[in-house]
Protein backbone atom coordinates (compact mmCIF):
# COMPACT_ATOMS: atom_id res chain seq x y z
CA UNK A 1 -12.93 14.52 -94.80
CA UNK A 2 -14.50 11.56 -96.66
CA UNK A 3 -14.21 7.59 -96.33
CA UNK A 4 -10.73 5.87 -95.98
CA UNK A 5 -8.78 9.23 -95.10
CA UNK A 6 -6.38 9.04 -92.24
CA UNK A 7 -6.28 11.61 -89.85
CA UNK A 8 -6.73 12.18 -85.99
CA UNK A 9 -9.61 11.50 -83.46
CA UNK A 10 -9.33 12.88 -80.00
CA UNK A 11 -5.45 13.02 -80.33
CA UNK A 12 -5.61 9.38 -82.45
CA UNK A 13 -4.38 8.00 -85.37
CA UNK A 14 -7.45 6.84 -87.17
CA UNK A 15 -9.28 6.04 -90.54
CA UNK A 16 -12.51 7.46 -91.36
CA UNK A 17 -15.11 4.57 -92.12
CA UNK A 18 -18.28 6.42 -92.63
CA UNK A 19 -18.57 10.06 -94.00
CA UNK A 20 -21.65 11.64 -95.11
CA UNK A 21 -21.23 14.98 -97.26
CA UNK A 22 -18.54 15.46 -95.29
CA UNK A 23 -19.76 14.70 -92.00
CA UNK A 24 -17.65 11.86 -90.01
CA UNK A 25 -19.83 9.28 -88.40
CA UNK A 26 -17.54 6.83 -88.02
CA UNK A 27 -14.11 6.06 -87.11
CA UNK A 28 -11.53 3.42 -86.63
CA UNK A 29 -7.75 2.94 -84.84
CA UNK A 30 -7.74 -0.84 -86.09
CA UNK A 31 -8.23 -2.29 -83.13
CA UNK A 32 -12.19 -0.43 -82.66
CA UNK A 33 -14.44 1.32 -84.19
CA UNK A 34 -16.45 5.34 -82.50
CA UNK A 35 -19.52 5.62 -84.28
CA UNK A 36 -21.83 9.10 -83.99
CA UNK A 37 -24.00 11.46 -85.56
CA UNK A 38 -21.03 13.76 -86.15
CA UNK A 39 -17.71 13.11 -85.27
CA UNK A 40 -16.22 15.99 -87.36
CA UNK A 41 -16.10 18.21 -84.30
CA UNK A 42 -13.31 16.26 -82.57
CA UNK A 43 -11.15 15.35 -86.11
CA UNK A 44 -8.52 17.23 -87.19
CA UNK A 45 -6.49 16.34 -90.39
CA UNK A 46 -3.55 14.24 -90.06
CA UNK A 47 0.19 16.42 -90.38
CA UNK A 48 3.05 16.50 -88.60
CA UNK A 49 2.40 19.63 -86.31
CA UNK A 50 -1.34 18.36 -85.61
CA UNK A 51 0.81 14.46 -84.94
CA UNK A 52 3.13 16.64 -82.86
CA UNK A 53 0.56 18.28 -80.66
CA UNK A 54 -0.61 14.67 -80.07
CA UNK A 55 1.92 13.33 -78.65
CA UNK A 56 1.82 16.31 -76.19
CA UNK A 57 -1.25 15.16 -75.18
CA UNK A 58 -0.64 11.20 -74.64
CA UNK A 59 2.24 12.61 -72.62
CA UNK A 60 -0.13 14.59 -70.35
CA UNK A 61 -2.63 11.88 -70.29
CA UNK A 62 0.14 9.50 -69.19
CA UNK A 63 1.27 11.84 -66.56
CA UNK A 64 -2.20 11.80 -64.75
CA UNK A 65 -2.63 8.78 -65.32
CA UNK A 66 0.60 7.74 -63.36
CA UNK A 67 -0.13 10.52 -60.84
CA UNK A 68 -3.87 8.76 -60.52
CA UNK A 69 -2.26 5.58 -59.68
CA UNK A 70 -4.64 3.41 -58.60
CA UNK A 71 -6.96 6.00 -57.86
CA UNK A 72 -10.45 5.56 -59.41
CA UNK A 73 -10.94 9.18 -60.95
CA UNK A 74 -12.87 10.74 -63.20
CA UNK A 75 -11.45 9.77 -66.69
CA UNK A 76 -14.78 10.55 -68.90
CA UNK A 77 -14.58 14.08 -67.60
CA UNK A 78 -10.96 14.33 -67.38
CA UNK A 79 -10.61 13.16 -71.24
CA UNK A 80 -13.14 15.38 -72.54
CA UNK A 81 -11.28 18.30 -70.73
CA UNK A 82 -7.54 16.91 -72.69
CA UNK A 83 -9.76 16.89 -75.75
CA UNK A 84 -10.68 20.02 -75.09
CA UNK A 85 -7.00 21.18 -74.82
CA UNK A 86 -5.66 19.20 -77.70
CA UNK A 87 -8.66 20.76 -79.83
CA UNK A 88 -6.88 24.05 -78.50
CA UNK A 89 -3.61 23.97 -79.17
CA UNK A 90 -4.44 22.72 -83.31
CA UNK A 91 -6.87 25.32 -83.54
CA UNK A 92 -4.44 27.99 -82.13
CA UNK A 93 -3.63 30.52 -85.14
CA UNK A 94 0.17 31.25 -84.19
CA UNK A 95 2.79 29.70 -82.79
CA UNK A 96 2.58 32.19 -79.64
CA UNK A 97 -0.94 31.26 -79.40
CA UNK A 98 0.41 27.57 -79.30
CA UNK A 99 2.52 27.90 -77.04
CA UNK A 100 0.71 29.88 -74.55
CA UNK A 101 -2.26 27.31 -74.95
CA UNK A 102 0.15 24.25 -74.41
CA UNK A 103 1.70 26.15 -71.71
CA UNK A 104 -1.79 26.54 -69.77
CA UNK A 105 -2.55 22.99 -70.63
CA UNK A 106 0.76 22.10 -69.02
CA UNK A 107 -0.25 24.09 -65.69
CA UNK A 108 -4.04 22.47 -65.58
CA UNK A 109 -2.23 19.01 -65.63
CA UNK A 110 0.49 19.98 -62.96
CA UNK A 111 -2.14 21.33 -60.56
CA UNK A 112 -4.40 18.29 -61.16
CA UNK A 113 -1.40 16.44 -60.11
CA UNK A 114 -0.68 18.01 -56.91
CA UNK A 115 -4.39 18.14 -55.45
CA UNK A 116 -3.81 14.62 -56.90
CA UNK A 117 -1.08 13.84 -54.05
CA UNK A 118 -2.97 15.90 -51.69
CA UNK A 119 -6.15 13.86 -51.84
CA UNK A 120 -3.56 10.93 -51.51
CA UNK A 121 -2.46 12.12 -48.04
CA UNK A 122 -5.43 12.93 -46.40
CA UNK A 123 -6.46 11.11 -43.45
CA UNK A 124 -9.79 11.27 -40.59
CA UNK A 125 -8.16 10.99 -37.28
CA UNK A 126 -5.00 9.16 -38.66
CA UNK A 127 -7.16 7.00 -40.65
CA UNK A 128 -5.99 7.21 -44.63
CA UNK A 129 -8.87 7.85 -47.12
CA UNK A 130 -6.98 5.93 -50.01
CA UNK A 131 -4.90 3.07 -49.79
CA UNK A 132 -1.23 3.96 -50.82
């Protein structure tokens, strides 16, 4: 990857600004900049399965994000965890290893969800923890 290419950050659509020998140290969606020693770890190049596999992602982001609520969770954690997923699923070296890989990522986000709306429910002697 070198300076001005286009291709994805952490599921995103961005161009690389900075690239040593190779090495990304900086990137940009237009509207901000991620700056780092080496970035290259969590780019992948931009095509149409990787864009694909992105879009899986936002969804699953979105969904725990609308099953948070008005929570205050975790997010840093939870997004390096998605990263960790999306990273997964490009990486994968066969479509069943895709698809088993989006499926498990699929499962981690329902059962986030559901201790989600268990936490949401639980009360000390009638008293709700969160607001609803």
């Amino acid at each position: 990857m070198k300076t001005g290419d286009w291709i994805l950050f952490e599921s995103r659509v961005v161009q690389v600004k900075k690239a040593v020998k190779g090495v990304v140290t900086c990137v940009s969606d237009g509207t901000g900049e991620t700056g780092g020693n080496d970035l290259s770890e969590q780019c992948r190049p931009l095509t149409r399965r990787n864009l694909s596999i992105s879009g899986n992602y936002e969804h699953r982001r979105a969904r725990i994000d609308k099953c948070a609520g008005t929570l205050n969770i975790n997010w840093p954690d939870i997004h390096d965890k998605l990263v960790e997923f999306w990273l997964d699923e490009i990486d994968a070296t066969s479509d069943v290893t895709e698809e088993s890989t989006a499926h498990f990522n699929k499962e981690w986000v329902d059962k986030f969800c559901k201790r989600l709306r268990e936490l949401r429910d639980e009360s000390v002697d009638g008293v709700p923890i969160y607001r609803q």
